[in-house]
N, C-alpha and C. Protein backbone atom coordinates (compact mmCIF):
# COMPACT_ATOMS: atom_id res chain seq x y z
N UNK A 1 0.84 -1.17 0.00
CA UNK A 1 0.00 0.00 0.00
C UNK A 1 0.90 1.24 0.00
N UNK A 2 0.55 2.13 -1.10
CA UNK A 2 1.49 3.10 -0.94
C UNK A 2 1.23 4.54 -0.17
N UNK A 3 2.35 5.08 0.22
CA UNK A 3 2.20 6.08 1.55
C UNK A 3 0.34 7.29 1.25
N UNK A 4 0.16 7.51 -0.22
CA UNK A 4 -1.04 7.94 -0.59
C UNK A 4 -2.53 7.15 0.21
N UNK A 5 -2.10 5.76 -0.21
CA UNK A 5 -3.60 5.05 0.32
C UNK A 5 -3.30 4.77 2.07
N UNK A 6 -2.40 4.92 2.67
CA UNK A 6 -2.31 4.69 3.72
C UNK A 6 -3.05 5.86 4.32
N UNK A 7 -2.65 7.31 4.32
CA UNK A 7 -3.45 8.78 4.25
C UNK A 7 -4.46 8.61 4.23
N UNK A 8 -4.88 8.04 3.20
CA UNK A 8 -6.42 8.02 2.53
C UNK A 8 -7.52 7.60 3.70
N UNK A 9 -7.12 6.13 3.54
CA UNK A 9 -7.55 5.04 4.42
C UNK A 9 -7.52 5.71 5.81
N UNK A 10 -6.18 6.14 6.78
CA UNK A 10 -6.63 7.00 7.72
C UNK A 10 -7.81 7.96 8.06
N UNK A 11 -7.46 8.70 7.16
CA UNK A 11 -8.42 10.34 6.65
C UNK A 11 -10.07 9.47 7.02
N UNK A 12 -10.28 8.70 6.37
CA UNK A 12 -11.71 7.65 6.25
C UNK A 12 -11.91 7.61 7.48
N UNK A 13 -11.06 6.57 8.13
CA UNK A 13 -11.38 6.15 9.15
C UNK A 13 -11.02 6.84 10.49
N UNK A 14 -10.27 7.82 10.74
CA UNK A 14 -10.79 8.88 11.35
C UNK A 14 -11.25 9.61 11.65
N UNK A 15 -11.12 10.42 10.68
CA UNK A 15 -11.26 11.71 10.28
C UNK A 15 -12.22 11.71 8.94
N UNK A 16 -13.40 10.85 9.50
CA UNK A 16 -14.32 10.58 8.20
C UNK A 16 -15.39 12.03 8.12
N UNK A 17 -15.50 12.63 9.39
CA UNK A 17 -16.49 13.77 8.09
C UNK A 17 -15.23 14.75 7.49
N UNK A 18 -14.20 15.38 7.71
CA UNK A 18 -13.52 16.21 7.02
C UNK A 18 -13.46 15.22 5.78
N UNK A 19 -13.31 13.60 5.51
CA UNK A 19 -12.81 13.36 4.39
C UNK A 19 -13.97 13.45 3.62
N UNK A 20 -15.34 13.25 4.25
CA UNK A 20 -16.21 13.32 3.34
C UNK A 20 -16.39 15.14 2.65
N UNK A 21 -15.95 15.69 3.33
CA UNK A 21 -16.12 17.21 2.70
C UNK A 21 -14.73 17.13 2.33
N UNK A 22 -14.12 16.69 1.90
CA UNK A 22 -12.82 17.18 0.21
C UNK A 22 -12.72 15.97 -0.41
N UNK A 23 -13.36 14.85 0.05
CA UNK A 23 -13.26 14.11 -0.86
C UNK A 23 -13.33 14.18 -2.55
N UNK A 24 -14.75 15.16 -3.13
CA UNK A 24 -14.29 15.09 -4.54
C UNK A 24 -13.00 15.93 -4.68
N UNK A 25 -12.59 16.72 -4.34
CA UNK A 25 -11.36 17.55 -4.47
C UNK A 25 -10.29 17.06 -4.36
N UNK A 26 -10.14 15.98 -3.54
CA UNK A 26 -8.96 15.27 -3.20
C UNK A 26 -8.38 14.01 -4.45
N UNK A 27 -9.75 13.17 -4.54
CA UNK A 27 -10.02 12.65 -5.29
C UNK A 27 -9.50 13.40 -6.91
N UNK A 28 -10.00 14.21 -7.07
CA UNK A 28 -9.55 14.89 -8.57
C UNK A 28 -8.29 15.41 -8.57
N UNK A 29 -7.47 15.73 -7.80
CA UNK A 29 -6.30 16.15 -7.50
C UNK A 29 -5.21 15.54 -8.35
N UNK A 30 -4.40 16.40 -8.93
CA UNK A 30 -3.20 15.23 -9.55
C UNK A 30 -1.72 15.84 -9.10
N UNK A 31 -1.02 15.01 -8.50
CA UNK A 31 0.03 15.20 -7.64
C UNK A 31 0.68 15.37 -9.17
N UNK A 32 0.84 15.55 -10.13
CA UNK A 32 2.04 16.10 -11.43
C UNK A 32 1.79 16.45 -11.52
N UNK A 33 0.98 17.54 -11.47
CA UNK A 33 0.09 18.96 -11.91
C UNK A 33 0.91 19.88 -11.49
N UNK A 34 1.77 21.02 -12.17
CA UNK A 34 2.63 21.71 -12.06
C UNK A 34 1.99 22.66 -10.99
N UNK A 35 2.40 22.54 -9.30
CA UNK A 35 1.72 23.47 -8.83
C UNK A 35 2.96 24.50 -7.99
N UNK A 36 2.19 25.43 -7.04
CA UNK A 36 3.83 26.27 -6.22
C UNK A 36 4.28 25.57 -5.12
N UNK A 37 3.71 24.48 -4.77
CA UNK A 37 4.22 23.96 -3.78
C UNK A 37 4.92 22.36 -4.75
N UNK A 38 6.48 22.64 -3.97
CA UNK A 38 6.96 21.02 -4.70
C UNK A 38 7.71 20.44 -3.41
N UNK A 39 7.94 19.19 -3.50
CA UNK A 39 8.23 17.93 -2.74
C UNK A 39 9.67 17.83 -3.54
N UNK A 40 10.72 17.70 -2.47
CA UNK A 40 12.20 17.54 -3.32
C UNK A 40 12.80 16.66 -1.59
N UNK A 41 14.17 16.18 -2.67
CA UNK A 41 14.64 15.11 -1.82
C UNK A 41 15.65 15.72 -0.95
N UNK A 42 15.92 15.44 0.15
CA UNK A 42 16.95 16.34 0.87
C UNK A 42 18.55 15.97 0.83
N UNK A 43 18.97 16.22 1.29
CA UNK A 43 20.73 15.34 1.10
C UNK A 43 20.40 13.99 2.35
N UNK A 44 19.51 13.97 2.93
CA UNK A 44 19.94 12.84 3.47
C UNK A 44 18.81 11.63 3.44
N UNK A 45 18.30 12.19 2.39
CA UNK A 45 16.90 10.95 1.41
C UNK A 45 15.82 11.45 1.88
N UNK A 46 15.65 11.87 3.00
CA UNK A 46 14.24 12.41 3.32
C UNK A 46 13.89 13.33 2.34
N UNK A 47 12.29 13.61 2.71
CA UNK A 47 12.03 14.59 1.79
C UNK A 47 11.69 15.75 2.32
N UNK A 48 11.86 16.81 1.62
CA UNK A 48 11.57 18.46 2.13
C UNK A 48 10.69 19.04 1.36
N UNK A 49 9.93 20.20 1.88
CA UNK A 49 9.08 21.08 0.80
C UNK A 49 9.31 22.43 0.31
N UNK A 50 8.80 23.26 -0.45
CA UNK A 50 9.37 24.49 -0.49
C UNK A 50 7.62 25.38 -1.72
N UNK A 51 7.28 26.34 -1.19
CA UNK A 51 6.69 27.20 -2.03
C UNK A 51 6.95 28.43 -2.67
N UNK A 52 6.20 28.53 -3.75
CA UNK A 52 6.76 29.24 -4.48
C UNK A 52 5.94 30.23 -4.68
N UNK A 53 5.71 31.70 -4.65
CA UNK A 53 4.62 32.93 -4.49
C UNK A 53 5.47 33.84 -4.38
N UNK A 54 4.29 35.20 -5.36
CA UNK A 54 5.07 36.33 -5.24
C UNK A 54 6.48 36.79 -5.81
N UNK A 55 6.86 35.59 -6.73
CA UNK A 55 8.39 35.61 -7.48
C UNK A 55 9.35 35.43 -6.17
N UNK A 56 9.22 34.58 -5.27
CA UNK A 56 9.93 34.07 -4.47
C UNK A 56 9.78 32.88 -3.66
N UNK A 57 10.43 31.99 -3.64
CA UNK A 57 10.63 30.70 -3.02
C UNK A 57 10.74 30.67 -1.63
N UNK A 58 10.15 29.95 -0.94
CA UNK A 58 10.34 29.34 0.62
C UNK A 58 10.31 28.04 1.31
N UNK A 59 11.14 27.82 1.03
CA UNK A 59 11.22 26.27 2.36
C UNK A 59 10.43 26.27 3.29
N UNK A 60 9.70 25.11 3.26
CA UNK A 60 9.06 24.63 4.71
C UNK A 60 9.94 23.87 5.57
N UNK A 61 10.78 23.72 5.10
CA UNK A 61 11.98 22.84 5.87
C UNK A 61 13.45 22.84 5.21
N UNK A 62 14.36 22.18 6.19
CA UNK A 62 15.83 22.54 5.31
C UNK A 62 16.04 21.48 4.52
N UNK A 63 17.03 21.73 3.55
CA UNK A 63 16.97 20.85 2.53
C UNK A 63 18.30 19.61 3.01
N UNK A 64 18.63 19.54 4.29
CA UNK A 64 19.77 18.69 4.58
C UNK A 64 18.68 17.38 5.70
N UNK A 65 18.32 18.24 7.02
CA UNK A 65 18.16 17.19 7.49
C UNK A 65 16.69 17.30 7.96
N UNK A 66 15.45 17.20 7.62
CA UNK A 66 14.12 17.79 7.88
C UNK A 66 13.85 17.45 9.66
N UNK A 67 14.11 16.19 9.52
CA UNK A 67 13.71 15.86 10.98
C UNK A 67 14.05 15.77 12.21
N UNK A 68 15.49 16.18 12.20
CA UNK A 68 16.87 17.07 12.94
C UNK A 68 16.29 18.35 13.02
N UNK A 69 15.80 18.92 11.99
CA UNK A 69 15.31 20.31 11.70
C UNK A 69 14.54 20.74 12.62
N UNK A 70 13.01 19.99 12.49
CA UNK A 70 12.04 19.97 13.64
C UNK A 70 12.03 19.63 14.77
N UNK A 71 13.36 18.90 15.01
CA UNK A 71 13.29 18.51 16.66
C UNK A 71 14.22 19.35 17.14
N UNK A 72 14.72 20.44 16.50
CA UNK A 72 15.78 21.45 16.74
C UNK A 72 14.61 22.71 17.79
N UNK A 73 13.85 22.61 16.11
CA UNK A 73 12.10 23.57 16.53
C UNK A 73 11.85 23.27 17.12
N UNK A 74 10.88 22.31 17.70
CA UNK A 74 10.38 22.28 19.00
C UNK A 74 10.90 22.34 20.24
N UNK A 75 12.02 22.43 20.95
CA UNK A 75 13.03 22.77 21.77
C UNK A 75 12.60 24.05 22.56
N UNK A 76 12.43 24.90 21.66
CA UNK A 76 12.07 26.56 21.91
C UNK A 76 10.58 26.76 23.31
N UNK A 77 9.70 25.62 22.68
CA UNK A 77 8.24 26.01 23.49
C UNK A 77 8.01 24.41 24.14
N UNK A 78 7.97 24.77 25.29
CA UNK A 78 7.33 23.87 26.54
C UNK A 78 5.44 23.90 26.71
N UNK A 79 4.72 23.05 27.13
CA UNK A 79 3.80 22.81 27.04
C UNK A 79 3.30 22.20 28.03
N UNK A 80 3.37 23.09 29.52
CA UNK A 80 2.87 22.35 30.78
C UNK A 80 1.83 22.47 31.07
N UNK A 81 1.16 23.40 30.09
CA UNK A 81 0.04 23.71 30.88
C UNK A 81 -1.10 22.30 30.65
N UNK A 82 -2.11 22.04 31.75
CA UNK A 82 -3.21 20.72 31.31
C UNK A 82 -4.24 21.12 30.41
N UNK A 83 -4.47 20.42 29.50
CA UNK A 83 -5.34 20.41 28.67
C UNK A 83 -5.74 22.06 27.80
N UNK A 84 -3.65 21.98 27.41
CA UNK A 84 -3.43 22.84 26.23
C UNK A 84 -4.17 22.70 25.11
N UNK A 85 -4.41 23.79 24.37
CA UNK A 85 -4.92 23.62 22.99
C UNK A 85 -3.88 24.17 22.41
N UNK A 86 -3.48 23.70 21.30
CA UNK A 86 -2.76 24.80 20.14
C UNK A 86 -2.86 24.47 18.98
N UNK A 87 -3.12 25.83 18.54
CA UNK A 87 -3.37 25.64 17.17
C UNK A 87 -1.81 25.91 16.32
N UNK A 88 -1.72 24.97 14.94
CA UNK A 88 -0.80 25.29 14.66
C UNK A 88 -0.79 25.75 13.14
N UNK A 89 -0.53 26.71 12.63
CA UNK A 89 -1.00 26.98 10.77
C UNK A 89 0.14 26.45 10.24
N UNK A 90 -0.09 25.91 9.42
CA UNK A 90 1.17 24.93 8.29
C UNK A 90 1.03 24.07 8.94
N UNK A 91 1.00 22.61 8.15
CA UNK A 91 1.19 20.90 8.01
C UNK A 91 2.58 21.01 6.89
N UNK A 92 2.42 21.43 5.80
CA UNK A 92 3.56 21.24 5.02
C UNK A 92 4.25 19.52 4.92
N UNK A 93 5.49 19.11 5.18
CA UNK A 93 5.32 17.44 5.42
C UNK A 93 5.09 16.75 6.90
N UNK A 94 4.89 17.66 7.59
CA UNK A 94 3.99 17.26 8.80
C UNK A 94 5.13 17.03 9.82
N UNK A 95 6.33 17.29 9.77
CA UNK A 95 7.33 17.20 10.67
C UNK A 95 7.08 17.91 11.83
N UNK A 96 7.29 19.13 11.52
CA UNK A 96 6.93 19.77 12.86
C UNK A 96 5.80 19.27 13.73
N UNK A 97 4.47 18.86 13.35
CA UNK A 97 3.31 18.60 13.39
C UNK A 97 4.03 17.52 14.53
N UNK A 98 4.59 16.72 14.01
CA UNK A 98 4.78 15.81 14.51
C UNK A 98 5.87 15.49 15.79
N UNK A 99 6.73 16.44 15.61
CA UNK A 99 7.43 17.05 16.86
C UNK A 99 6.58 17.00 18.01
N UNK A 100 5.36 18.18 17.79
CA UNK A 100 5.10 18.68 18.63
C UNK A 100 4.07 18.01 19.58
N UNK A 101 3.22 17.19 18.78
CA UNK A 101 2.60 15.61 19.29
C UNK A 101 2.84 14.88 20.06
N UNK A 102 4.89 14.76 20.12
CA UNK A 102 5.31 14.19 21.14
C UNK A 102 5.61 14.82 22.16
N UNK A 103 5.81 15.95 22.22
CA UNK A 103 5.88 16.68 23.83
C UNK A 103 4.66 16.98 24.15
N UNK A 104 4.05 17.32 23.50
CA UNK A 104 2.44 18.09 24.73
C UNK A 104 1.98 16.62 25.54
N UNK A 105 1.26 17.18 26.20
CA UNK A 105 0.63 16.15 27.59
C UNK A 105 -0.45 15.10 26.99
N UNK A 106 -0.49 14.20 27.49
CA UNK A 106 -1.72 13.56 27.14
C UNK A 106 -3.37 14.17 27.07
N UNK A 107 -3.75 15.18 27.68
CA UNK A 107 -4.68 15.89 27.80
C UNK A 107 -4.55 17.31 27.32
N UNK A 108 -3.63 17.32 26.13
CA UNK A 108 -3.71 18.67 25.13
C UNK A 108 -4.39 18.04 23.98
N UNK A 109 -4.59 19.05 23.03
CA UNK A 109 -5.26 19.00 21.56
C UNK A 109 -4.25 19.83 20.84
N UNK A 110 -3.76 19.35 19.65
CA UNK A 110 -3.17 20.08 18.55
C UNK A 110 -4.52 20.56 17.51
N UNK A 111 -4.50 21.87 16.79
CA UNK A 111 -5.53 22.29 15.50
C UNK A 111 -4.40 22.45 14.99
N UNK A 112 -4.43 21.68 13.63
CA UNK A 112 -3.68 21.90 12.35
C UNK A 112 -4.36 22.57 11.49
N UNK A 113 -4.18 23.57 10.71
CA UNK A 113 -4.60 24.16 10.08
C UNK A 113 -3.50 24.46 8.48
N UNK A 114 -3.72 23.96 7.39
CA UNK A 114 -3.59 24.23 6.30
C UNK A 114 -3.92 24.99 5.53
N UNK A 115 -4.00 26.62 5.30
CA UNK A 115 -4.59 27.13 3.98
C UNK A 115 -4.41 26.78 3.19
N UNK A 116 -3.50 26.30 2.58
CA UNK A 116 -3.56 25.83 1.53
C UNK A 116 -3.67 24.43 0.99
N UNK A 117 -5.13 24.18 0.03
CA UNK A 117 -5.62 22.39 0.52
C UNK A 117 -4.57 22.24 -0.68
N UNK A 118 -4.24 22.68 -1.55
CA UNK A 118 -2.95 21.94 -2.57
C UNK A 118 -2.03 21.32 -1.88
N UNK A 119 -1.63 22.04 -0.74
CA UNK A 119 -0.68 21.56 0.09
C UNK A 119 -0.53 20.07 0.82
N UNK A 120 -1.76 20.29 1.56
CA UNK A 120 -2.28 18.84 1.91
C UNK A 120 -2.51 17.62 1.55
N UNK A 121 -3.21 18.32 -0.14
CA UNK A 121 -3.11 17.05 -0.69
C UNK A 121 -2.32 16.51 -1.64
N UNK A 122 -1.07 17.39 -1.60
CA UNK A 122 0.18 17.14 -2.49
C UNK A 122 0.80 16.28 -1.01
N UNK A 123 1.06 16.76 0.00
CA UNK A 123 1.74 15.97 0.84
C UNK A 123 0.93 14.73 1.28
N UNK A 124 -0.03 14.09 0.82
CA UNK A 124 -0.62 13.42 0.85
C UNK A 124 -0.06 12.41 0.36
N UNK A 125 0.48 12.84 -0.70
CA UNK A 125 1.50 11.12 -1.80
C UNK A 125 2.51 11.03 -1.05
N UNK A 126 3.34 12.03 -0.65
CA UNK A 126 4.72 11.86 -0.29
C UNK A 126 5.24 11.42 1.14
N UNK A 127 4.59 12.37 1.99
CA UNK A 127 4.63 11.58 3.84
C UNK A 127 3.85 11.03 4.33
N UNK A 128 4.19 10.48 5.07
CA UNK A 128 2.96 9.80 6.05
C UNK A 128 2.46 10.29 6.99
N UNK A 129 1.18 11.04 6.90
CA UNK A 129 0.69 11.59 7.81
C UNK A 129 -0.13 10.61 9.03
N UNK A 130 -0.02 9.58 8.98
CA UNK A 130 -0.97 8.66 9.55
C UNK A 130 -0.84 8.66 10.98
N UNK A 131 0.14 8.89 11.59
CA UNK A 131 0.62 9.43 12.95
C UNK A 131 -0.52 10.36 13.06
N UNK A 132 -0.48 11.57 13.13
CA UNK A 132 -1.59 12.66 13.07
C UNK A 132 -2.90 12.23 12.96
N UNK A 133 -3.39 12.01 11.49
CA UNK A 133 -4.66 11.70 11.35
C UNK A 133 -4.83 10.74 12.13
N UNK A 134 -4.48 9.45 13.02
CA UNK A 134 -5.36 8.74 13.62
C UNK A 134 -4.89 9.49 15.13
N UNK A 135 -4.63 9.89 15.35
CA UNK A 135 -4.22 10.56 17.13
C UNK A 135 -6.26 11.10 17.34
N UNK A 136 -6.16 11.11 18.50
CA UNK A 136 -7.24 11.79 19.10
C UNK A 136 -7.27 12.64 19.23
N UNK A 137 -6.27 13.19 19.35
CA UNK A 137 -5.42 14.61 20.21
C UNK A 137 -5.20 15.41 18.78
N UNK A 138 -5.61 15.68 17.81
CA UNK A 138 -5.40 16.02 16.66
C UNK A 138 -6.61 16.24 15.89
N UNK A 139 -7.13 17.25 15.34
CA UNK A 139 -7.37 17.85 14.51
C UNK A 139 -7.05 18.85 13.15
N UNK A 140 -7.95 18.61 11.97
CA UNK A 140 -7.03 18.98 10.86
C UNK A 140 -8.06 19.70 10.27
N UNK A 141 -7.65 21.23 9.83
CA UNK A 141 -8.60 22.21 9.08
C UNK A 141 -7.88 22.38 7.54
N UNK A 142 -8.78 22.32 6.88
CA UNK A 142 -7.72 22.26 5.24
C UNK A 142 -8.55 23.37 4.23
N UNK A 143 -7.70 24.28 4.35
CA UNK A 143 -8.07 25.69 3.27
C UNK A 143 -9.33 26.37 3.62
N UNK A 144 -10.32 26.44 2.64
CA UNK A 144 -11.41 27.42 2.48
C UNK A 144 -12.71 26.24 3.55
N UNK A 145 -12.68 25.18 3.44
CA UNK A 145 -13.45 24.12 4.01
C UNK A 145 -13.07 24.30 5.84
N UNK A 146 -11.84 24.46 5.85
CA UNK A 146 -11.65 24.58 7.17
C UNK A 146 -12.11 26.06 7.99
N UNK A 147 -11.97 27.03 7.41
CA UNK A 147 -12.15 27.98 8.12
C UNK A 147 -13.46 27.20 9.33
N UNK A 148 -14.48 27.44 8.90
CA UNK A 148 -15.72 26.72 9.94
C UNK A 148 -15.27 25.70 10.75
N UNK A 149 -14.21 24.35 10.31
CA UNK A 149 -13.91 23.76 11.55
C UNK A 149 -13.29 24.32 12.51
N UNK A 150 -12.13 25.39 12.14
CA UNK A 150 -11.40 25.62 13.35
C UNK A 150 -12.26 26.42 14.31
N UNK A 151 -13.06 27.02 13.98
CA UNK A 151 -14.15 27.23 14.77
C UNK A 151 -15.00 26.31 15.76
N UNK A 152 -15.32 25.49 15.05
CA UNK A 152 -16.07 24.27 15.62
C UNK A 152 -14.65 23.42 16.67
N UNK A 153 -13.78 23.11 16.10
CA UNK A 153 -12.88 23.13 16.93
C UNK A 153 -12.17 23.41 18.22
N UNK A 154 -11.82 25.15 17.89
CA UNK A 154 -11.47 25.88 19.54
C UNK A 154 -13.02 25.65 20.08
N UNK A 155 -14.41 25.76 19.71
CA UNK A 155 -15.02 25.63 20.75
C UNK A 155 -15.47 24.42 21.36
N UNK A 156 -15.21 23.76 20.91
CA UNK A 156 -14.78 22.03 21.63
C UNK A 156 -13.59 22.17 22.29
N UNK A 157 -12.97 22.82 22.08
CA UNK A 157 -10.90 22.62 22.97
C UNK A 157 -11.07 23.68 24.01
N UNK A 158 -11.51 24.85 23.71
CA UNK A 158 -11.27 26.05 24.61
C UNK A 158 -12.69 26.55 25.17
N UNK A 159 -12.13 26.40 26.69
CA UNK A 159 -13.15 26.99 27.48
C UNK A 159 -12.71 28.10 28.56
N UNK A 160 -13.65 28.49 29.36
CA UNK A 160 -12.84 29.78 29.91
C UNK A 160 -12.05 29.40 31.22
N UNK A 161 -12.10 28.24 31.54
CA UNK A 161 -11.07 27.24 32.32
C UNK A 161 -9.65 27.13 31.88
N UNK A 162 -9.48 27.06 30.94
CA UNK A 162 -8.41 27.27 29.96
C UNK A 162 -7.55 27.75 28.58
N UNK A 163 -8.41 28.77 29.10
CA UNK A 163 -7.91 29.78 27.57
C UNK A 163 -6.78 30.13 27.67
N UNK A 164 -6.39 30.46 29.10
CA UNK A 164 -4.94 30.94 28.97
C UNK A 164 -4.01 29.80 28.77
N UNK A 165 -4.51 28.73 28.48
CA UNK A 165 -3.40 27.36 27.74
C UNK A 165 -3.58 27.34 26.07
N UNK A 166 -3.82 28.24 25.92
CA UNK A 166 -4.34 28.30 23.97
C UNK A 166 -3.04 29.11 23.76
N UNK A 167 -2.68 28.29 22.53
CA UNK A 167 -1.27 28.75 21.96
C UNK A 167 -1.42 28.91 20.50
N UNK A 168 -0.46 29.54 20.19
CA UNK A 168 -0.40 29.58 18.45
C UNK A 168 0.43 29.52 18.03
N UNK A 169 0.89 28.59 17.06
CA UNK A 169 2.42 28.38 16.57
C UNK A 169 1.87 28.24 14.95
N UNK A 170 2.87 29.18 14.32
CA UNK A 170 3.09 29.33 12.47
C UNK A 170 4.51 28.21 12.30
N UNK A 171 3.73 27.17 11.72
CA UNK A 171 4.90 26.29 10.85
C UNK A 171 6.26 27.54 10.11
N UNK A 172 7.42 26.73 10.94
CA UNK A 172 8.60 28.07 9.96
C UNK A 172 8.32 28.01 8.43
N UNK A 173 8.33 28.91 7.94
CA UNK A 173 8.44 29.27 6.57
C UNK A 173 7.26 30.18 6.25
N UNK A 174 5.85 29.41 6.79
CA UNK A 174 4.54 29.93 6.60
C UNK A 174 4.18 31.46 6.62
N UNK A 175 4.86 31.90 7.76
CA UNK A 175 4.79 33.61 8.17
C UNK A 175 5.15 34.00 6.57
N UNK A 176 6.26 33.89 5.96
CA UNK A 176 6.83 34.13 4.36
C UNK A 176 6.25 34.21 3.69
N UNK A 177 5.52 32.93 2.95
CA UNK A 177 4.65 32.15 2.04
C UNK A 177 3.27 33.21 1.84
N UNK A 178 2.94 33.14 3.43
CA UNK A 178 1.43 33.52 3.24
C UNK A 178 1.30 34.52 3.97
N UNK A 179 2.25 35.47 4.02
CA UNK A 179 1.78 37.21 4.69
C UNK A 179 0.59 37.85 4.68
N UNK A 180 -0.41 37.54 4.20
CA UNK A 180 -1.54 38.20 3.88
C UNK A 180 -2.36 38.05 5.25
């Protein structure tokens, strides 16, 4: 089964109403379709991403060691508080994502948030997001479809018991990419 249907199959069986709302989109999607976001190999076989907007290029990650990279990132922010929420904008190949999964507490929630669903579902062929999509502790908002979950979201995660544990972290590169 290749790393695409493994996603897939997750997405279903988790995360079955988001898949049922992009399913035709996802479905029609063609990972060779010349788009600004591309998937390239790093020097040490892994793979890295990088977008392209505005007549300028940005890495979502470094092009040597991605997952050295992200465990470099997450270092910076601690996560003691109980039953943190954080939201995080950029998935990109889900490294960071995935960093950060392993330090928070058992009784936090990550919101992933993607604007851009090309993104998602280009990294869809290439990593394995399946870590993520089946966690409990995880939620995933993807482009114009998501705006309304992350809504529906923080108000399932955040209450006034713990708002002051609501965090926000921009995947590196993202602040660049998508200034708007």
């Amino acid at each position: 089964m290749s790393i695409y249907e493994k996603n897939i199959e997750a997405l279903k069986q988790y995360m079955a109403k988001m898949y049922d709302r992009i399913e035709e989109d996802i479905t029609n999607f063609d990972k060779e379709k010349e788009t600004s976001y591309e998937v390239l190999e790093a020097r040490n076989g892994s793979l890295y991403s990088q977008y392209a907007a505005d007549g300028k290029c940005v890495r979502f990650n470094r092009n040597y060691n991605p997952e050295r990279e992200a465990a470099g990132w997450i270092k910076q922010y601690t996560f003691d508080d109980f039953k943190s929420t954080i939201v995080m904008f950029g998935i990109a190949g889900g490294y960071f994502a995935k960093e950060l999964l392993c330090i928070i507490n058992e009784s936090s929630n990550i919101i992933l948030v993607e604007p851009e669903k090309e993104i998602f579902y280009k990294s869809l062929h290439y990593y394995d997001m399946t870590d993520l999509i089946k966690s409990e502790r995880v939620s995933i908002a993807i482009g114009k479809i998501g705006e309304n979950l992350l809504a529906t979201f923080l108000g399932a995660y955040v209450y006034w018991t713990n708002v002051d544990s609501l965090k926000v972290l921009v995947h590196p590169g993202y602040e660049d990419a998508f200034a708007e």
